[in-house]
Protein backbone atom coordinates (compact mmCIF):
# COMPACT_ATOMS: atom_id res chain seq x y z
CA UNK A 1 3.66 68.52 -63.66
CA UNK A 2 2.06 65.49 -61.76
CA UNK A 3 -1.74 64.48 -61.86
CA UNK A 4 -4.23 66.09 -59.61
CA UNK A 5 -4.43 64.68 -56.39
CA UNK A 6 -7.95 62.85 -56.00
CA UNK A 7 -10.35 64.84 -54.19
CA UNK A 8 -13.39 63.94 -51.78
CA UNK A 9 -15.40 63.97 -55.11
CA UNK A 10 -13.54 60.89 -56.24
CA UNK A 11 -14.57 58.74 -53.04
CA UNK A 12 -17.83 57.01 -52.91
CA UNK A 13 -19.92 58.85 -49.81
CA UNK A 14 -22.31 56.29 -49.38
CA UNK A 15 -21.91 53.05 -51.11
CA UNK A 16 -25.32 51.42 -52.39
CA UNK A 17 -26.61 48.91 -50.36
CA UNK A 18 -26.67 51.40 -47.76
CA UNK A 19 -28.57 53.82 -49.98
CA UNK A 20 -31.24 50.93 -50.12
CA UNK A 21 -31.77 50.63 -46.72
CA UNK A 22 -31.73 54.16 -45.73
CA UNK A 23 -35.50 56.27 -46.84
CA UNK A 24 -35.30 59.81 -48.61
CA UNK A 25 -34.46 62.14 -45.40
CA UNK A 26 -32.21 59.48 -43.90
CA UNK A 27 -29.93 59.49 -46.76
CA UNK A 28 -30.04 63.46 -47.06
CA UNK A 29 -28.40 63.15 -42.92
CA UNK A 30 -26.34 60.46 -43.30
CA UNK A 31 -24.79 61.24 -46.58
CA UNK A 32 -24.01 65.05 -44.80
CA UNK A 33 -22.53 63.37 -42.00
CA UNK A 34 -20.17 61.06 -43.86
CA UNK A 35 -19.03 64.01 -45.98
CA UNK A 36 -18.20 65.64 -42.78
CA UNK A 37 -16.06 62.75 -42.02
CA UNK A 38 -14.44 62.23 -45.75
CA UNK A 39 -13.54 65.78 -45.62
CA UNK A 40 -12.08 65.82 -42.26
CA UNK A 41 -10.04 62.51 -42.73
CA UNK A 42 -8.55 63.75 -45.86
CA UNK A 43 -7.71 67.19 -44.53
CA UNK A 44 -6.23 66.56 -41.05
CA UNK A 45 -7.16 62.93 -39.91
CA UNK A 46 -3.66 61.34 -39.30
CA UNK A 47 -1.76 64.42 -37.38
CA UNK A 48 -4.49 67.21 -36.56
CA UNK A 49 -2.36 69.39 -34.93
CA UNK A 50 -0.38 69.33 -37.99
CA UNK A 51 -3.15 69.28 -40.16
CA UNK A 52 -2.09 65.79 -42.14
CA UNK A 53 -4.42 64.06 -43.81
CA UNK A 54 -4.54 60.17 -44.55
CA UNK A 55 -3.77 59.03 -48.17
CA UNK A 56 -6.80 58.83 -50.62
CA UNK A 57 -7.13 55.15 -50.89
CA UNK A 58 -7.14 54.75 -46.40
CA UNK A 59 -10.26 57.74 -46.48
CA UNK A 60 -12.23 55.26 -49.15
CA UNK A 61 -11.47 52.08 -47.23
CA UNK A 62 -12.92 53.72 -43.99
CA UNK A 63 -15.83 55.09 -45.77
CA UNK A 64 -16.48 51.67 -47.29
CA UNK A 65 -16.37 50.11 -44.20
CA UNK A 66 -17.91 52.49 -41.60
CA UNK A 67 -20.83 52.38 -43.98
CA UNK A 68 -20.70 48.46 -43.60
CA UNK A 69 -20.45 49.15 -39.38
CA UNK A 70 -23.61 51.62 -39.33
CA UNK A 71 -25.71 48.70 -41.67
CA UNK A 72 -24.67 46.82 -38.77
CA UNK A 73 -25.46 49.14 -35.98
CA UNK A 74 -29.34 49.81 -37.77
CA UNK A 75 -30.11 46.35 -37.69
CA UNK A 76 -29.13 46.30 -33.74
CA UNK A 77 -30.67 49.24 -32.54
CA UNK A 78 -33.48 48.54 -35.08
CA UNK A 79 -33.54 52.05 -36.37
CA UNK A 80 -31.38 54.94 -38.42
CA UNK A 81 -28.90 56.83 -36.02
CA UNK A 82 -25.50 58.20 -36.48
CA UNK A 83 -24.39 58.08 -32.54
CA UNK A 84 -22.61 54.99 -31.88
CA UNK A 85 -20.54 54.50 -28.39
CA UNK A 86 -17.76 51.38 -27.70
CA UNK A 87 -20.01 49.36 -26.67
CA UNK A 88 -21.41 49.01 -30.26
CA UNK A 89 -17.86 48.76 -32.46
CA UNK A 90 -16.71 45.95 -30.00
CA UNK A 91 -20.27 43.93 -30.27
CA UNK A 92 -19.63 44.45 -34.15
CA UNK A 93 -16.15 43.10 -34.11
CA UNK A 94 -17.10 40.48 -31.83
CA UNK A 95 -20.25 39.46 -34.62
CA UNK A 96 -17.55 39.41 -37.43
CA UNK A 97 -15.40 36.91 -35.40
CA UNK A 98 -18.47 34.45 -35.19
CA UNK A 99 -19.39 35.15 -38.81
CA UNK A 100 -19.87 32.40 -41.11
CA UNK A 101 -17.46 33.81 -43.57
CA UNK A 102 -14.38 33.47 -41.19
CA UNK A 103 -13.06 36.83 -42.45
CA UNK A 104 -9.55 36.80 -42.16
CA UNK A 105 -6.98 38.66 -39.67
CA UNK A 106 -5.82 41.07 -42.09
CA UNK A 107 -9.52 41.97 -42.70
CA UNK A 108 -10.61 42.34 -39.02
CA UNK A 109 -7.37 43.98 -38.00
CA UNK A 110 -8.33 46.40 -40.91
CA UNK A 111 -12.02 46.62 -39.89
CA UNK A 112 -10.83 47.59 -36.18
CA UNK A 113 -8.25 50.26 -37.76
CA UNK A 114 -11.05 51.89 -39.86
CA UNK A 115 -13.29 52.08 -37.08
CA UNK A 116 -11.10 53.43 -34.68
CA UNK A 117 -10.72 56.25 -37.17
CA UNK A 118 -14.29 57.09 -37.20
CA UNK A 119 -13.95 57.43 -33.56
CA UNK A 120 -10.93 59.87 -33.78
CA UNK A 121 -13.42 62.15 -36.10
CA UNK A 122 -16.09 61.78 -33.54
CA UNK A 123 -13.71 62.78 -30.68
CA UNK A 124 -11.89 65.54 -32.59
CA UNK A 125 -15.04 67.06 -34.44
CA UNK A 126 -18.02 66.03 -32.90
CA UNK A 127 -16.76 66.86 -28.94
CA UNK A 128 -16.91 63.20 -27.59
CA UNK A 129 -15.11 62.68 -24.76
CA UNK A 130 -14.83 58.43 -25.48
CA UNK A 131 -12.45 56.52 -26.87
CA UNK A 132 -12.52 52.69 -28.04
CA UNK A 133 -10.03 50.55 -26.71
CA UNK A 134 -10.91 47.31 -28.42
CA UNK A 135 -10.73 43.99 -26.52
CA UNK A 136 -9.10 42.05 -29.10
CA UNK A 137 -5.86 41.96 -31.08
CA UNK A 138 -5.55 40.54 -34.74
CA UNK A 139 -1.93 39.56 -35.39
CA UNK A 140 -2.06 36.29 -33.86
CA UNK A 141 -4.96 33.72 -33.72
CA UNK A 142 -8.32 34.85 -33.73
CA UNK A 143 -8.98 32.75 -30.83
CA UNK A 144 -6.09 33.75 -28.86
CA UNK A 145 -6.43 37.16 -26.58
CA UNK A 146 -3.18 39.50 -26.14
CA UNK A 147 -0.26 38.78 -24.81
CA UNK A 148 -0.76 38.21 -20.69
CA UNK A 149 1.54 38.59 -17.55
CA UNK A 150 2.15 34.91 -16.18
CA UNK A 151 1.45 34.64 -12.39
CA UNK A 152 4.94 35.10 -11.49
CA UNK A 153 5.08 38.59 -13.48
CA UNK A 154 1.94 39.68 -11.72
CA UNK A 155 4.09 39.13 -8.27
CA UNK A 156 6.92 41.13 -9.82
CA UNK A 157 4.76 43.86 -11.29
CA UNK A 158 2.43 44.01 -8.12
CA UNK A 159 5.86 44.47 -6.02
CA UNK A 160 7.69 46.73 -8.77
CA UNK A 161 4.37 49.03 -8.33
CA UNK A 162 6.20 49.86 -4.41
CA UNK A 163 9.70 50.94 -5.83
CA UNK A 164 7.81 53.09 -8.81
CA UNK A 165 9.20 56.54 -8.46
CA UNK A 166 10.26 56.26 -4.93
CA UNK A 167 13.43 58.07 -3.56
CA UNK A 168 15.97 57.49 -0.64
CA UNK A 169 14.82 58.68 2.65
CA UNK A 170 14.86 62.10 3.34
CA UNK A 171 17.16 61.82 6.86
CA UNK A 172 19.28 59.10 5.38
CA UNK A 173 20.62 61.75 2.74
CA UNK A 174 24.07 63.40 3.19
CA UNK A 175 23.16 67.44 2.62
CA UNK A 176 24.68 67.29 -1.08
CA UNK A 177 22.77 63.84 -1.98
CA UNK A 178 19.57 66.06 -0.69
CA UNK A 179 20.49 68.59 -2.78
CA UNK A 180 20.49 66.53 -5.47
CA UNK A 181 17.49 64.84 -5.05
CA UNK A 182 15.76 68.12 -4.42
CA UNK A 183 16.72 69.41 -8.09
CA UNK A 184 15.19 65.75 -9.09
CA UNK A 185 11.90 66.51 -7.41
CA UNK A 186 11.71 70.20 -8.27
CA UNK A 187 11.98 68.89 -12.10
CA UNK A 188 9.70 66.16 -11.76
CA UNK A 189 7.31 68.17 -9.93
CA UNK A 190 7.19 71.73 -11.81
CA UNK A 191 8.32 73.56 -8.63
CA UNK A 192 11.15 75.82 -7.54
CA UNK A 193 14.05 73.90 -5.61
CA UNK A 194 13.91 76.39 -3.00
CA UNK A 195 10.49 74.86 -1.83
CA UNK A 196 11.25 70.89 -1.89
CA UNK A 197 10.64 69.57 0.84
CA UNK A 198 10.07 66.44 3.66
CA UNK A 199 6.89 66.72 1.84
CA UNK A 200 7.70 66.27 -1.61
CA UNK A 201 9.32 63.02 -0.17
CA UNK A 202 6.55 61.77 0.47
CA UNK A 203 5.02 62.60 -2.07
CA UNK A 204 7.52 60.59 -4.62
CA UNK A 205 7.34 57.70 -2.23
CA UNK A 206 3.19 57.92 -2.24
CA UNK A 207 0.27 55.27 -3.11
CA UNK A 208 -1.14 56.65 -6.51
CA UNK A 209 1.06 54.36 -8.53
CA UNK A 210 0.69 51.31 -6.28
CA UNK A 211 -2.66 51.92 -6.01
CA UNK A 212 -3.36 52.51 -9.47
CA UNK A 213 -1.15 49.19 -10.55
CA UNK A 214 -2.76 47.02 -7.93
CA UNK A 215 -6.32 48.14 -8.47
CA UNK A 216 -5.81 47.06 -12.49
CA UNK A 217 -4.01 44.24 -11.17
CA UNK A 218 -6.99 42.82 -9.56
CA UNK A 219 -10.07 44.25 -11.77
CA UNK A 220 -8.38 44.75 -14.95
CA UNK A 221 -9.25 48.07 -15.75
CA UNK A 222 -9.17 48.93 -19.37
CA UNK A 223 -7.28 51.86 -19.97
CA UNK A 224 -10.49 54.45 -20.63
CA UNK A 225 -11.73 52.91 -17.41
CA UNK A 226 -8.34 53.69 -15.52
CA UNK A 227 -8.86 57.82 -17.50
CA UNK A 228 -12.61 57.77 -15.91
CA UNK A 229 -12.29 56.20 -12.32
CA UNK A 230 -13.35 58.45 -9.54
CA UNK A 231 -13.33 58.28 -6.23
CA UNK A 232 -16.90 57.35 -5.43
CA UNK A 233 -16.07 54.28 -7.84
CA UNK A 234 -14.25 52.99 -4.29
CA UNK A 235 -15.68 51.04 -1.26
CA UNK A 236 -12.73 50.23 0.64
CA UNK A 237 -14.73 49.11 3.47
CA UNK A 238 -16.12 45.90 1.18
CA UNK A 239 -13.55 45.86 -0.79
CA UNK A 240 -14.83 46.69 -3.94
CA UNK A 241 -15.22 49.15 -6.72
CA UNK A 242 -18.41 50.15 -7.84
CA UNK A 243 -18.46 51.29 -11.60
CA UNK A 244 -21.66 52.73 -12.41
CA UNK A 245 -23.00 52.19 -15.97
CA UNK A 246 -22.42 55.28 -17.46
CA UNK A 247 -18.77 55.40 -16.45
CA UNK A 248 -18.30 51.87 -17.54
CA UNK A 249 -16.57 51.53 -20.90
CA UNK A 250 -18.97 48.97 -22.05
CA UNK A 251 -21.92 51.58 -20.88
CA UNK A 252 -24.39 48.77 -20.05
CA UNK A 253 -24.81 48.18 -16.44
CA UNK A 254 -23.39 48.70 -12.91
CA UNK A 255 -20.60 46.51 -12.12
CA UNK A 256 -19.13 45.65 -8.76
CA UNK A 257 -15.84 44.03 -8.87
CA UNK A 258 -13.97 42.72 -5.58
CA UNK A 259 -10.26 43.80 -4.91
CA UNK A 260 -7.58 42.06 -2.39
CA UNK A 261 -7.06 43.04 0.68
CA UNK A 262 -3.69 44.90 -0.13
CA UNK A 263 -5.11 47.07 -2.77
CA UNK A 264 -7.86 47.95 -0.24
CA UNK A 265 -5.24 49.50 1.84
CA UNK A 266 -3.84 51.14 -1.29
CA UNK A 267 -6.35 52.31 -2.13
CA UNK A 268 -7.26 53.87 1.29
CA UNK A 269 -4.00 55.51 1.57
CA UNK A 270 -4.33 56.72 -1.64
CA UNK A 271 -7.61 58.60 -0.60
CA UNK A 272 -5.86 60.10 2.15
CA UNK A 273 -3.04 61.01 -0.13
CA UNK A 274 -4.44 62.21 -3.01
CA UNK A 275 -6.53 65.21 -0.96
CA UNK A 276 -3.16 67.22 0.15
CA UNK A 277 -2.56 67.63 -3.53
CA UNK A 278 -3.58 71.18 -5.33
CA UNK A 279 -4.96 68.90 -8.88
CA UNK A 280 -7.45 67.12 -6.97
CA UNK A 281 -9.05 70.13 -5.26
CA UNK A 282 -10.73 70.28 -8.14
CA UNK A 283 -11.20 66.99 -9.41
CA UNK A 284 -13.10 63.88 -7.90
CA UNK A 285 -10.59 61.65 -10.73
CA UNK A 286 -9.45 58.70 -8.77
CA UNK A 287 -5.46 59.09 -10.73
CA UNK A 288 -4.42 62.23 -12.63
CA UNK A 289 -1.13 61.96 -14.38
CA UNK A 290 2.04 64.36 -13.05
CA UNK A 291 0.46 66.89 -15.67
CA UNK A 292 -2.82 66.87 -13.83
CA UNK A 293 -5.08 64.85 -16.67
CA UNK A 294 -6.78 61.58 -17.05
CA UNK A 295 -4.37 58.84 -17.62
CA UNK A 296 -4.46 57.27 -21.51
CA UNK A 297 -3.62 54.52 -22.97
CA UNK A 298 -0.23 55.86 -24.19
CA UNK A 299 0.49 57.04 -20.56
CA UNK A 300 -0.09 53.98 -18.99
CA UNK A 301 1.91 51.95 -21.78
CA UNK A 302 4.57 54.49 -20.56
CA UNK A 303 4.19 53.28 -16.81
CA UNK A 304 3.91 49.44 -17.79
CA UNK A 305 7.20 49.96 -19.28
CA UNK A 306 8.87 51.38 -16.66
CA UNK A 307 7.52 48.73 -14.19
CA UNK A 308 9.08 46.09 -16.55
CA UNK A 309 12.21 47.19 -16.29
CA UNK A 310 11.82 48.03 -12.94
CA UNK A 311 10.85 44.03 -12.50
CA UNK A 312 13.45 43.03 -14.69
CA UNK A 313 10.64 41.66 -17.09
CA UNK A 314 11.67 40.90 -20.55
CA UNK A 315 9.24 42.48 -23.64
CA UNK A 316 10.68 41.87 -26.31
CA UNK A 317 8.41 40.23 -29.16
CA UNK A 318 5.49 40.91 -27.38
CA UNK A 319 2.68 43.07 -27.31
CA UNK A 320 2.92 45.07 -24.23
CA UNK A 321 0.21 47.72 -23.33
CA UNK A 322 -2.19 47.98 -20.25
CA UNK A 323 -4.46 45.33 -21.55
CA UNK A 324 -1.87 42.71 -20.78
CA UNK A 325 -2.81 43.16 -17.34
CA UNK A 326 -6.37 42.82 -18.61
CA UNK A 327 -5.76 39.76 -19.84
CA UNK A 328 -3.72 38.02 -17.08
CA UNK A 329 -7.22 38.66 -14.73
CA UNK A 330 -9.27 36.80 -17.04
CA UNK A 331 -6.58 34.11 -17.80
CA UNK A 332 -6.31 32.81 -14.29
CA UNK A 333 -9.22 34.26 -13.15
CA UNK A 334 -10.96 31.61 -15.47
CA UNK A 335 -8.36 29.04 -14.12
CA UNK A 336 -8.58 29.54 -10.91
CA UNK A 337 -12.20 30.17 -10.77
CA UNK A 338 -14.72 29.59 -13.68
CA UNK A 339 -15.85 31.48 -17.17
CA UNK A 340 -18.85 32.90 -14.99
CA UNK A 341 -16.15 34.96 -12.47
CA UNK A 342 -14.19 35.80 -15.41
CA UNK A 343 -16.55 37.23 -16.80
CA UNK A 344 -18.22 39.62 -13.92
CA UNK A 345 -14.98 40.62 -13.17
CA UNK A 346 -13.90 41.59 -16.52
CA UNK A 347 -16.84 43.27 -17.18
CA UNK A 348 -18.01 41.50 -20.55
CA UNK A 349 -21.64 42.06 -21.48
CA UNK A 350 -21.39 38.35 -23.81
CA UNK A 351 -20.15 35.48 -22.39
CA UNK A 352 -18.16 34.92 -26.17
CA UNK A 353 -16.18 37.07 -25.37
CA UNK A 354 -15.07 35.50 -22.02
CA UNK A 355 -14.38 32.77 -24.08
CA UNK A 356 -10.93 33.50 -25.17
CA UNK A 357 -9.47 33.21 -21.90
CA UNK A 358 -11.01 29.52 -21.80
CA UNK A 359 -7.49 27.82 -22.58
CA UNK A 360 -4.48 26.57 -19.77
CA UNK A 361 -1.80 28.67 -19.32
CA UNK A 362 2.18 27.98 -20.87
CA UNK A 363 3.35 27.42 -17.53
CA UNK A 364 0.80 25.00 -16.75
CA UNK A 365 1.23 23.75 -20.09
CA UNK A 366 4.85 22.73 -19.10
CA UNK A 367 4.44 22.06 -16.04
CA UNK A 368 2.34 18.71 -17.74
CA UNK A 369 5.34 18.15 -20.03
CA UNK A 370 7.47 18.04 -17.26
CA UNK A 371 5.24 15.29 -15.55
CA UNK A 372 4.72 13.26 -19.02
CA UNK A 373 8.48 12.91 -19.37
């Protein structure tokens, strides 16, 4: 017979120089609410559904380390509390990156892991609707931010967004070709074939994707902000979207953020779009995803991908999710403009974190070597 496995008795709830800091009550609360989250990470935490827990020596490095976060988040908020939002995890990873002790990659990428996890309990057990998507990446240099879309992608990307999904039109089909198509649509829209449509060609030829692509294009929405847009974020009229503070990611202040002309108009067909179909009726969500919910990161990784190859873009060895358009805004936004524009229209509470787009771009970069001989 093998050893019994450990048990939440064999991890450390609270660690002691969090005891210290913490009065008699305090630690009575907090040391309940860790247990909550030991127990839950060891019972279910990696698969839910499937009830899978994470192996006894990942639980005791988040506990170690979410204990280190909340020290953290006490000092900040100058007080004892157990709520913490995004905004706080990415103002702590941000701290450790300016810390004198230069922790290493391996260490923040593990920090960032552990923390995320704590947010998975708080969405899964606690009923929190948020999600951290954290600005920065830890497998390359510290200084560097995720892989970006060079100027010349964006074009590609911005025109891939038009040929997303579309269709041939519907009076250019032979009656077989239609009848093909029409088993297409009635699949990718979850309705008989007997009711497709001139409609539903329009619909596959519409302005959510363009819109959606465009709109991140120009503002770089991070994904939770592309799962939480509405449609009173959009003033088409100015050109702008206004994302109030408690929609905002970084939950800190209202942001307006100016868009191009083009995605104004994409957007505004959009709008008139969007209200002839039975999900919105209910909804005032800006994009819902073909299953009628909030897009996620892991959806929209899904639609980057498909523009790629729609583009012809190549991926491999890097790190492609929807923050590489993120990043390509506040690369030659900084360029093109200054740190100060970068950073309004990124949305960055601290101007360190601006920083890391402060650097010239490859093609620039070779463009000089070019000219050096």
């Amino acid at each position: 017979m093998g050893e019994n496995p450990l048990t939440i008795e064999d991890i450390p709830i609270v660690n002691e120089p969090t005891r210290a800091q913490l009065n008699d009550r305090q630690l009575v609360d907090y040391e309940e609410y860790k247990a909550s989250l030991v127990r839950w990470l060891l019972r279910c935490g990696k698969d839910p559904e499937k009830v899978e827990g994470y192996a006894w020596s990942t639980v005791r490095q988040v506990a170690q380390k979410a204990d280190k976060f909340y020290r953290w988040v006490w000092d900040d908020h100058e007080g004892y509390t157990t709520k913490v939002g995004a905004d706080d995890a990415e103002r702590y990873i941000t701290s450790l990156l300016y810390d004198e002790n230069e922790y290493s990659a391996g260490h923040m990428a593990s920090t960032q892991k552990c923390l995320q996890r704590l947010f998975k309990w708080r969405r899964h057990e606690l009923g929190e609707t948020g999600e951290w998507d954290p600005d920065h990446t830890f497998t390359q240099s510290l200084s560097q931010p995720r892989d970006y879309l060079t100027v010349e992608e964006r074009k590609q990307i911005r025109e891939a967004a038009l040929e997303y999904g579309s269709i041939p039109a519907y009076t250019g089909l032979t009656p077989v070709e239609r009848d093909e198509w029409k088993t297409h649509l009635a699949q990718r829209f979850g309705k008989p074939k007997a009711e497709i449509g001139p409609d539903d060609w329009d619909r596959a030829n519409g302005w959510k994707i363009p819109s959606l692509v465009w709109t991140s294009l120009d503002t770089g929405l991070r994904p939770i902000e592309v799962g939480r847009a509405t449609i009173e974020w959009v003033d088409v009229e100015n050109g702008v979207l206004r994302i109030p503070k408690d929609e905002s990611s970084k939950n800190r202040e209202n942001w307006i953020v100016g868009v191009t002309d083009r995605t104004a108009t994409a957007l505004e067909r959009w709008l008139n779009e969007r209200a002839h179909y039975d999900p919105y009726h209910s909804s005032d969500a800006l994009w819902l995803t073909r299953e009628g919910n909030p897009y996620t990161s892991h959806s929209l990784i899904y639609v980057l991908e498909r523009l790629c190859e729609i583009a012809e873009i190549p991926t491999e060895n890097r790190q492609m999710s929807w923050y590489t358009i993120r990043h390509s805004v506040g690369t030659y936004m900084t360029r093109e403009e200054d740190l100060a524009a970068a950073q309004t229209q990124l949305r960055h509470k601290s101007p360190k974190t601006t920083m890391r787009y402060d650097q010239t771009p490859v093609e620039d970069r070779r463009d000089a070597l070019n000219r050096m001989g």
